[in-house]
N, C-alpha and C. Protein backbone atom coordinates (compact mmCIF):
# COMPACT_ATOMS: atom_id res chain seq x y z
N UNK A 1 117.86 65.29 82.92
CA UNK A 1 117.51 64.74 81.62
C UNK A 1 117.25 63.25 81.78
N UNK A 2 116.43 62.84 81.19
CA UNK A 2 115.96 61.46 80.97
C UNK A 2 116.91 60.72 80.27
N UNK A 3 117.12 59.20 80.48
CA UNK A 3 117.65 58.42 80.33
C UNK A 3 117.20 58.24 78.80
N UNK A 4 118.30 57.63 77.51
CA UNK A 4 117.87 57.47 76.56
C UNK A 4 117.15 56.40 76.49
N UNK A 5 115.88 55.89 75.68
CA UNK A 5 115.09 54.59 74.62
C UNK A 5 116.33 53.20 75.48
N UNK A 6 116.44 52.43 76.22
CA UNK A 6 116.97 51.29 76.04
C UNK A 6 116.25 50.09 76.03
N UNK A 7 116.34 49.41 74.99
CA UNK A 7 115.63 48.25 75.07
C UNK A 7 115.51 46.95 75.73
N UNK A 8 117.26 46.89 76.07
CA UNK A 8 117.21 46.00 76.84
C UNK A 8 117.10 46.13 78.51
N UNK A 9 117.44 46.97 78.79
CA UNK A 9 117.13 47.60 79.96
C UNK A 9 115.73 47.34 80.47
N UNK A 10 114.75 47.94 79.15
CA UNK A 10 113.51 47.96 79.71
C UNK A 10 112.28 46.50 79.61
N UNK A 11 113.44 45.47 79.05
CA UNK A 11 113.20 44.11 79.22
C UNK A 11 113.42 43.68 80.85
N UNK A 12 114.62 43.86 80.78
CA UNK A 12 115.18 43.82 82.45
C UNK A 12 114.04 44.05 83.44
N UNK A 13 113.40 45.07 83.16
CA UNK A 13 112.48 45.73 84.18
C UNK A 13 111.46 44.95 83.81
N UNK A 14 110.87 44.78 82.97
CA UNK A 14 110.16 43.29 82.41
C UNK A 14 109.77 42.53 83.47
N UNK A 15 111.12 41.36 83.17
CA UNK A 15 111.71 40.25 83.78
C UNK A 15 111.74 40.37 84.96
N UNK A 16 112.05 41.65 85.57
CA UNK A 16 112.30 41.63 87.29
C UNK A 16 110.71 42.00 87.67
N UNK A 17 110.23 42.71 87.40
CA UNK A 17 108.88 42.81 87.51
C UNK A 17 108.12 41.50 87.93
N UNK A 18 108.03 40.71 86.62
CA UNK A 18 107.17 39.74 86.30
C UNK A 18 107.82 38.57 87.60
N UNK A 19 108.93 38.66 87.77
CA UNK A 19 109.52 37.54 88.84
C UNK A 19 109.61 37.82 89.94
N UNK A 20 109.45 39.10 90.71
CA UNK A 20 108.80 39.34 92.15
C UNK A 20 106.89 39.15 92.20
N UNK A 21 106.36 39.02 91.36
CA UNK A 21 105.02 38.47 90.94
C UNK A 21 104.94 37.51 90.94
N UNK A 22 105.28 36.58 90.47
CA UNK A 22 105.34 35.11 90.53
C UNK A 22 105.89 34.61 91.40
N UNK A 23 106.56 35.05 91.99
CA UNK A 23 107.53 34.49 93.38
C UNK A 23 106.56 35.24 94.31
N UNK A 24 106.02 35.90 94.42
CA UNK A 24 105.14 35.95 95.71
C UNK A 24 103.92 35.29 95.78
N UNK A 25 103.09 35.39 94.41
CA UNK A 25 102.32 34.78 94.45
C UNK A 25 102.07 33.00 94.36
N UNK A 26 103.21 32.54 94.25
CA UNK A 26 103.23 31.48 93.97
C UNK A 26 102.46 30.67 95.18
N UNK A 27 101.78 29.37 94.87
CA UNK A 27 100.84 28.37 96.09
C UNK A 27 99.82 29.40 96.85
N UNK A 28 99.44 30.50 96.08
CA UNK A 28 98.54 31.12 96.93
C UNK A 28 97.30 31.63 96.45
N UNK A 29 96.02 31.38 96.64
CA UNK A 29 94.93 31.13 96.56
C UNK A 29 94.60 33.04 95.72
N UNK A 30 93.83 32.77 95.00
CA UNK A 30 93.15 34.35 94.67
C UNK A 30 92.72 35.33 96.20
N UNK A 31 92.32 34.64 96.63
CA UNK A 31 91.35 35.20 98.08
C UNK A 31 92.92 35.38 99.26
N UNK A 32 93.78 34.58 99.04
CA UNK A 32 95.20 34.84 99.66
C UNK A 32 95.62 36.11 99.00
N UNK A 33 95.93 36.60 97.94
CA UNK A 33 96.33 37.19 96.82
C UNK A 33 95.60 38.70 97.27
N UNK A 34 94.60 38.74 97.39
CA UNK A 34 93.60 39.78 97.20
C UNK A 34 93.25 40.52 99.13
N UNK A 35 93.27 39.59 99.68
CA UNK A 35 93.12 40.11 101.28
C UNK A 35 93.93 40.86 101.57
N UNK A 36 95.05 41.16 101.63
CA UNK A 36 95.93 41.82 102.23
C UNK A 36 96.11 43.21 101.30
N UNK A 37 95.15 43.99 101.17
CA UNK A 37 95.65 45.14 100.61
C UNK A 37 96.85 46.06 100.01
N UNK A 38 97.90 45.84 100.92
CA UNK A 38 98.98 46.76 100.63
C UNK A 38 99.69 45.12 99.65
N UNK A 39 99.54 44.36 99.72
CA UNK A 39 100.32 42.89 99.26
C UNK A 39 99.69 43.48 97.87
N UNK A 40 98.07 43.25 97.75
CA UNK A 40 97.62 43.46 96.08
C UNK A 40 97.90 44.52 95.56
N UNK A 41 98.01 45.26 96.39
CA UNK A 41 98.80 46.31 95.65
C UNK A 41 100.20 46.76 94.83
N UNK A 42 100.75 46.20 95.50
CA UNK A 42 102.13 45.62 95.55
C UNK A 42 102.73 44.78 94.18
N UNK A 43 101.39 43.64 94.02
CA UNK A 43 101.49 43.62 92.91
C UNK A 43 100.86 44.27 91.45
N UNK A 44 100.02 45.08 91.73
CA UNK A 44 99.34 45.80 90.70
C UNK A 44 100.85 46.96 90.67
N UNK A 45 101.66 47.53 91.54
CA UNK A 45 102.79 48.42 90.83
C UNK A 45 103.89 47.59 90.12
N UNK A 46 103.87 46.40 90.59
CA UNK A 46 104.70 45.53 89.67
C UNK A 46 103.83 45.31 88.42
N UNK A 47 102.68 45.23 88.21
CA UNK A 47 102.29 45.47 86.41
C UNK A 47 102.34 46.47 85.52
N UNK A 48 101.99 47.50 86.62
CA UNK A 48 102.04 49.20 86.23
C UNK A 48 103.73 48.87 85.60
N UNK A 49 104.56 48.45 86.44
CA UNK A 49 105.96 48.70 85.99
C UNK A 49 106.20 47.61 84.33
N UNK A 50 105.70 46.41 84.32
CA UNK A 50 105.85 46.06 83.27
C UNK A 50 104.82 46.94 82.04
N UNK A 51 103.51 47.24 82.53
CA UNK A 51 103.43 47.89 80.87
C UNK A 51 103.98 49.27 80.93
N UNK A 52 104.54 49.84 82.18
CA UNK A 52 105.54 51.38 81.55
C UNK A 52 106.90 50.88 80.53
N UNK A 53 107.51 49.61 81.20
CA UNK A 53 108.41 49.32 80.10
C UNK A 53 108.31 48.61 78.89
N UNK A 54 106.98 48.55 79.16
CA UNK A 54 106.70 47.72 77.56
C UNK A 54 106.59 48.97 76.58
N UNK A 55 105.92 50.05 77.15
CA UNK A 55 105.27 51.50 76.77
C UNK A 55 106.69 51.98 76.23
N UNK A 56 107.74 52.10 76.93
CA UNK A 56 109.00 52.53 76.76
C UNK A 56 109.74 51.77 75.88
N UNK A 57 109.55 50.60 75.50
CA UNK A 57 110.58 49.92 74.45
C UNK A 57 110.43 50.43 73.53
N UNK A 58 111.44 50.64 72.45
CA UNK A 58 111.28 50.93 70.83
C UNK A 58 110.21 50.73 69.91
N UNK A 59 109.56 51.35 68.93
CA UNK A 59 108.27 50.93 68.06
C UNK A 59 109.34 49.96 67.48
N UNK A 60 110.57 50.14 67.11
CA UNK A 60 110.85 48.98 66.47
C UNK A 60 111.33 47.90 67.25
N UNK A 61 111.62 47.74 68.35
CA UNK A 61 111.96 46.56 69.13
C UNK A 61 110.47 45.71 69.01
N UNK A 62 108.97 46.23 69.65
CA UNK A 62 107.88 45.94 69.27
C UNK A 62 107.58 45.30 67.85
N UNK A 63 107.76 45.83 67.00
CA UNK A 63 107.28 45.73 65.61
C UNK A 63 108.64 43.94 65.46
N UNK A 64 109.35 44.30 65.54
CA UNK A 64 110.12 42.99 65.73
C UNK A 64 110.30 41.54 66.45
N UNK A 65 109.05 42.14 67.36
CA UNK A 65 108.48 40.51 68.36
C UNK A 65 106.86 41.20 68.40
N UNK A 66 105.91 41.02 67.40
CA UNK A 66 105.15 40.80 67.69
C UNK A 66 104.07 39.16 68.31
N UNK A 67 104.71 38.76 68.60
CA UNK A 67 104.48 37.43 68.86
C UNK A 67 103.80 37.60 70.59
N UNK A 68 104.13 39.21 71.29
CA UNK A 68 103.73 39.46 72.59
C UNK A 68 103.20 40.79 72.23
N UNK A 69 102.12 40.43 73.21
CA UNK A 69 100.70 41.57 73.14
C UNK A 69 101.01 42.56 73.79
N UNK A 70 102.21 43.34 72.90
CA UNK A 70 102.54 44.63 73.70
C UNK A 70 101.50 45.82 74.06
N UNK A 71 100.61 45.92 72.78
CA UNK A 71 99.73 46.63 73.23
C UNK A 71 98.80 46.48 74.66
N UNK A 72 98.40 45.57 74.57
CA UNK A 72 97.50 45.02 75.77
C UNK A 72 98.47 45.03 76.96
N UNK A 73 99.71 45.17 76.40
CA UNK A 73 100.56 45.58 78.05
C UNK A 73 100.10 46.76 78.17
N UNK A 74 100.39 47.69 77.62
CA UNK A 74 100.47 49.01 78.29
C UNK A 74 99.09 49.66 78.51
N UNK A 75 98.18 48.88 77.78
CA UNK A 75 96.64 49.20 78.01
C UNK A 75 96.40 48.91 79.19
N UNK A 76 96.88 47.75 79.66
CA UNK A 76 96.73 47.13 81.11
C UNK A 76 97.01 48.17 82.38
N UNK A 77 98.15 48.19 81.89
CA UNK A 77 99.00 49.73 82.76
C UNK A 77 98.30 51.03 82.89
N UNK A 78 97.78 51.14 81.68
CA UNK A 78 96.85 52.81 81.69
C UNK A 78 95.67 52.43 82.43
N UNK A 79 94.96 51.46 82.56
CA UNK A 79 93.77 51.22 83.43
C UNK A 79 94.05 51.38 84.46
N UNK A 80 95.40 50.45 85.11
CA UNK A 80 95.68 50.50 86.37
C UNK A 80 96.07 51.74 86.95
N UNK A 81 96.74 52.63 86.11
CA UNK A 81 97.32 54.12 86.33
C UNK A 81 95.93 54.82 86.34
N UNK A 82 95.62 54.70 85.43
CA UNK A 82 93.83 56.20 85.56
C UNK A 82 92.66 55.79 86.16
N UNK A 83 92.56 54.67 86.19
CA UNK A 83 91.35 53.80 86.40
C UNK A 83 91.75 53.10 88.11
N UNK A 84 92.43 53.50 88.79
CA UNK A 84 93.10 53.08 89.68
C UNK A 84 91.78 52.30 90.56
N UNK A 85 90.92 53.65 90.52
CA UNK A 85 89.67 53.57 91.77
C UNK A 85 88.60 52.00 91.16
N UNK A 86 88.57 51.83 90.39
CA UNK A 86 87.69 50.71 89.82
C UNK A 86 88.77 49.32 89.04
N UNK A 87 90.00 49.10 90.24
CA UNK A 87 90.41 48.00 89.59
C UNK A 87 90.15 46.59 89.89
N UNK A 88 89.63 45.95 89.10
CA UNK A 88 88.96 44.61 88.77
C UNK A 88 89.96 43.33 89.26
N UNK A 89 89.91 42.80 90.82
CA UNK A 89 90.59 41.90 91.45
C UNK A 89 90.88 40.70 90.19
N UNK A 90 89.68 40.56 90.11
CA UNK A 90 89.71 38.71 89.10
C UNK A 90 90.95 39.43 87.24
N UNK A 91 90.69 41.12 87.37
CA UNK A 91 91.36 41.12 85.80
C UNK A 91 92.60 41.00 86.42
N UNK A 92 93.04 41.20 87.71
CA UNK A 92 94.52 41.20 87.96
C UNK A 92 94.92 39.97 88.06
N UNK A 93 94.20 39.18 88.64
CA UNK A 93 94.55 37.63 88.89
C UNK A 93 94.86 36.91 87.95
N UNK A 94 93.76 37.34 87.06
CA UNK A 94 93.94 36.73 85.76
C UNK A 94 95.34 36.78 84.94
N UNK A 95 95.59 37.80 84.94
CA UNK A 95 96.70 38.21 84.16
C UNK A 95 98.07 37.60 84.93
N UNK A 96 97.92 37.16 86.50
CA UNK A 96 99.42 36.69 87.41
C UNK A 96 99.23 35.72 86.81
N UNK A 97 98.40 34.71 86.96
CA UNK A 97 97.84 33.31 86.62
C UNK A 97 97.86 32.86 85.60
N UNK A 98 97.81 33.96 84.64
CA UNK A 98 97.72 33.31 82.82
C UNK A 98 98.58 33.73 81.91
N UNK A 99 99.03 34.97 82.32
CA UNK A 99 99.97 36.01 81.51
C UNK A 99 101.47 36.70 81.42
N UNK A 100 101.45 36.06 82.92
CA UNK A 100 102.68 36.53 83.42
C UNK A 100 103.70 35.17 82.61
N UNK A 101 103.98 34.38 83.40
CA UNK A 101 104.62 32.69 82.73
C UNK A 101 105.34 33.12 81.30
N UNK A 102 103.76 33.26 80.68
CA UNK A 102 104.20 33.03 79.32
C UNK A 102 105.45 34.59 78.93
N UNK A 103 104.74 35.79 79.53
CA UNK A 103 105.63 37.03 79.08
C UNK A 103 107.06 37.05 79.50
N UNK A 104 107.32 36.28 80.95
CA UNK A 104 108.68 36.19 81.36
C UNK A 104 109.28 35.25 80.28
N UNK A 105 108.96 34.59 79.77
CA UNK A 105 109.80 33.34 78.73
C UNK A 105 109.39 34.47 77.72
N UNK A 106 108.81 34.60 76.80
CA UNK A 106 109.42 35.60 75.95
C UNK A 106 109.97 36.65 75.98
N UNK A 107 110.48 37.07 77.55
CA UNK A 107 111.15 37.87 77.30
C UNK A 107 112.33 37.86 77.81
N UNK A 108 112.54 36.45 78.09
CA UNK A 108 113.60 35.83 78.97
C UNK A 108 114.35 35.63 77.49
N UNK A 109 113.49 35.12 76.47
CA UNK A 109 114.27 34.52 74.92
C UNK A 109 114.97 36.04 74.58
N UNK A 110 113.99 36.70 74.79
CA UNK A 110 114.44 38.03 73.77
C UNK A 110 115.78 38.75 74.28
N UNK A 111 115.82 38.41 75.19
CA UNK A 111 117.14 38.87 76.01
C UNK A 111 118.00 37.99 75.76
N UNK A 112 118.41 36.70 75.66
CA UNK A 112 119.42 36.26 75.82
C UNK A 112 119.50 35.57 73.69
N UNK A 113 118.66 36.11 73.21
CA UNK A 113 118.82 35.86 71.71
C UNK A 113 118.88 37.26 71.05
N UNK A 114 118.88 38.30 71.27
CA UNK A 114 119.23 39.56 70.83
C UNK A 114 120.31 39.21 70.55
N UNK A 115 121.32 40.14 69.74
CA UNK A 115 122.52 40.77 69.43
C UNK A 115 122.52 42.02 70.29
N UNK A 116 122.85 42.47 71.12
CA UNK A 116 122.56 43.90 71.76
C UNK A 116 123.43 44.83 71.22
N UNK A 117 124.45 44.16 71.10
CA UNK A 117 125.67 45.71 70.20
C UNK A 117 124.87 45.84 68.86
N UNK A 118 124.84 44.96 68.37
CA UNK A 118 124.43 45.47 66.79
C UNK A 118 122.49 45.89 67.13
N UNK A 119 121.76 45.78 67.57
CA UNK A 119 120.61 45.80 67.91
C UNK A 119 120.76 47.70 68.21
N UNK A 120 121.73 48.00 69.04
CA UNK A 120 121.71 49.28 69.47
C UNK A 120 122.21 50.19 68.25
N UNK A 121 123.04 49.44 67.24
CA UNK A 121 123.21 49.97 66.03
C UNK A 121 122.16 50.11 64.78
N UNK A 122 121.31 49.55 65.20
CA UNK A 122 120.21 49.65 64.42
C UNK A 122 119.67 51.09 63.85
N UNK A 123 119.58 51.53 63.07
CA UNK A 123 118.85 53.00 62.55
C UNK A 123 117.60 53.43 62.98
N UNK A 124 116.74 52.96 63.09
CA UNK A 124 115.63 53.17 63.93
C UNK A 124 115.54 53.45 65.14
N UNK A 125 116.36 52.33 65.56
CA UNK A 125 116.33 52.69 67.55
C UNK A 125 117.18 54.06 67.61
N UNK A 126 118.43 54.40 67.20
CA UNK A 126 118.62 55.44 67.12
C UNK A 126 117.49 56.39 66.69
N UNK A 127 117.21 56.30 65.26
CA UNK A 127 116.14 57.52 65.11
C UNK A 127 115.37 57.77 66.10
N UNK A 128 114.92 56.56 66.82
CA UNK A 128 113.59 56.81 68.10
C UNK A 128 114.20 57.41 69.23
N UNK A 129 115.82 57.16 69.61
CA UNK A 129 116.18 57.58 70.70
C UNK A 129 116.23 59.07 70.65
N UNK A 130 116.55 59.43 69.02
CA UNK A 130 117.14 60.88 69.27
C UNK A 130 115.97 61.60 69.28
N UNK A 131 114.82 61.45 68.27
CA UNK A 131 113.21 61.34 68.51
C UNK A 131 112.85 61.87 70.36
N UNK A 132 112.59 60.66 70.83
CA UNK A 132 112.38 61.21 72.01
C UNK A 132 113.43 62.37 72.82
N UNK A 133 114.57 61.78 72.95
CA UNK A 133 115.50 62.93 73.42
C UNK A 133 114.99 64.07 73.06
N UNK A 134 114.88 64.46 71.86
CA UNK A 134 114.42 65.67 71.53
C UNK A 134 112.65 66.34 71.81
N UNK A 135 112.14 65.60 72.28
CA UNK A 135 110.79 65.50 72.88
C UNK A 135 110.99 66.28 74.06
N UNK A 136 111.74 65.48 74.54
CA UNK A 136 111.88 65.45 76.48
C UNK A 136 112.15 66.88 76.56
N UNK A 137 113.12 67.48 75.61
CA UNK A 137 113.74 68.62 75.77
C UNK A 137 112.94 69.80 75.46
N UNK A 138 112.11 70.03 74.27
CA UNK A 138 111.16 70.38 74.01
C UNK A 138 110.06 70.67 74.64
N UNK A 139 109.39 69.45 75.59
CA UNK A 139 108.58 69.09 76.78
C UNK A 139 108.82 70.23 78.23
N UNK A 140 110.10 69.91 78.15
CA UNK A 140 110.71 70.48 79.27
C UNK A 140 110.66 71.88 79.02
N UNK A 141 111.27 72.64 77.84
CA UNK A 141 110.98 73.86 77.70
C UNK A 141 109.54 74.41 77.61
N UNK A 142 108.65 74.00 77.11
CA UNK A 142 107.19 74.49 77.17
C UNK A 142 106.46 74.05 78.71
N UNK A 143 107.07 73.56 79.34
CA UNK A 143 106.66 72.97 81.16
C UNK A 143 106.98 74.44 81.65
N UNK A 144 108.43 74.62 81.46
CA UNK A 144 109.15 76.02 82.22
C UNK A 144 108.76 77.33 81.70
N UNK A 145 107.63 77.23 80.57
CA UNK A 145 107.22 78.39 79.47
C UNK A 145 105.82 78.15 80.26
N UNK A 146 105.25 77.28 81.09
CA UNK A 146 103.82 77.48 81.75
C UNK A 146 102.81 76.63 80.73
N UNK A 147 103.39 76.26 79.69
CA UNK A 147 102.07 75.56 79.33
C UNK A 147 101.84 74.32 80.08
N UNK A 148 100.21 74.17 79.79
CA UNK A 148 99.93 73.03 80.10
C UNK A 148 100.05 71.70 79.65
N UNK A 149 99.87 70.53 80.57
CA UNK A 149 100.28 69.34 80.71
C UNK A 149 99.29 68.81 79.30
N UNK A 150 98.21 68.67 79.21
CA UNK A 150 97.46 68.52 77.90
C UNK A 150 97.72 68.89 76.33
N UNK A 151 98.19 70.39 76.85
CA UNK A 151 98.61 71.27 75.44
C UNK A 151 100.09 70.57 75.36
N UNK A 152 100.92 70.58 76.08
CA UNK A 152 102.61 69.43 75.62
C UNK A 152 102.18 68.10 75.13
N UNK A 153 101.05 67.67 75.48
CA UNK A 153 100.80 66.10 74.95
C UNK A 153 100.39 66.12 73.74
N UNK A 154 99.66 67.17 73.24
CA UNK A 154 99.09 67.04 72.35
C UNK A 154 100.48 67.65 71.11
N UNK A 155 101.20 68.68 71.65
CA UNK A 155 101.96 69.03 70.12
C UNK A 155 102.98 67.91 70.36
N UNK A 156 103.68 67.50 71.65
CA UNK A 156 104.89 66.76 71.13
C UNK A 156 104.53 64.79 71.05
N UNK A 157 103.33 64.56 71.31
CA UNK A 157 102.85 63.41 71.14
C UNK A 157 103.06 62.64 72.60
N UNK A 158 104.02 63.33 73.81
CA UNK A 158 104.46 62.39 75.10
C UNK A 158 103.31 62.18 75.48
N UNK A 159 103.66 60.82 76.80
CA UNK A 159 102.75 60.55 77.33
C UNK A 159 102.34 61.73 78.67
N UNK A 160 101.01 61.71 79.62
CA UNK A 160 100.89 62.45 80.42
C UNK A 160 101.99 62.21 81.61
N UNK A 161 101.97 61.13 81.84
CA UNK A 161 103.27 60.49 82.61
C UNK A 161 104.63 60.93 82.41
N UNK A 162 104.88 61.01 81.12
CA UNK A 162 106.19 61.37 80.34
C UNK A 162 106.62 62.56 81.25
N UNK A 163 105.56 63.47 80.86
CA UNK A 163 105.68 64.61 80.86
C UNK A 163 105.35 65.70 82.57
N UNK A 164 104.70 64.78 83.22
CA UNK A 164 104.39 65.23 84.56
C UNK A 164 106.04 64.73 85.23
N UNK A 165 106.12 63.72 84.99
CA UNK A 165 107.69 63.22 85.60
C UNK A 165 108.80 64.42 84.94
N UNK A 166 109.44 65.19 84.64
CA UNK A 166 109.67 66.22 84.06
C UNK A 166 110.03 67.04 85.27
């Protein structure tokens, strides 16, 4: 069984993400950045990993800092995940170089200015946790019933990811 909705957790993964990115890339040229194949790669699964946990935070943790372009995280992520074969060196650069900085400080604030006990008491995040919980489970039974990966996405709303990990 899958781990429940945590929000701060999936800040954590954030933060650690975004700071093995910046710490490698740091003093090093785009054309440094980009030569070494398994290196750019390396960091394209460290983005994949920040928009899966951006993807994974609460609609209401989201809806409560819109001030960061969560969407455009996880859009980022689905390109890099489906779109793997046509990924755009200069869109990745761009994003170490311009996007990263700013997302680790907001999410460096959001972590250490939360309330986390009362935050986890919140009614929503519950509703969403038990929400998904009950997805996963659901998911899982129509996986072991043979349906397909498309037909589970479509009645229980998971992602394809969600649900192939399963």
């Amino acid at each position: 069984m899958r781990e429940p909705v945590r929000d701060r957790e999936r800040l954590e993964h954030i933060l650690n993400a975004a700071n093995l990115i910046l710490n490698f890339a740091e003093g090093k040229t785009k054309e440094e950045l980009v030569a070494d194949k398994m290196q750019f790669y390396g960091l394209v699964k460290n983005i994949e990993i920040i928009g899966e946990a951006a993807f994974k935070l609460t609609k209401a943790f989201r809806k409560e800092h819109p001030d960061t372009p969560w969407d455009n995280i996880v859009k980022m992520r689905h390109i890099l995940i489906h779109d793997y074969y046509q990924i755009d060196e200069n869109a990745v650069i761009y994003v170490i170089e311009d996007n990263l900085s700013p997302l680790r400080e907001q999410v460096t604030r959001y972590l250490s200015e939360t309330n986390w006990e009362e935050w986890e008491k919140n009614e929503q995040v519950i509703y969403e946790s038990a929400v998904h919980k009950n997805l996963i489970q659901t998911a899982t039974r129509m996986k072991s019933l043979g349906y397909e990966t498309n037909e589970i996405c479509k009645i229980t709303g998971l992602s394809r990811d969600e649900i192939e990990g399963l």
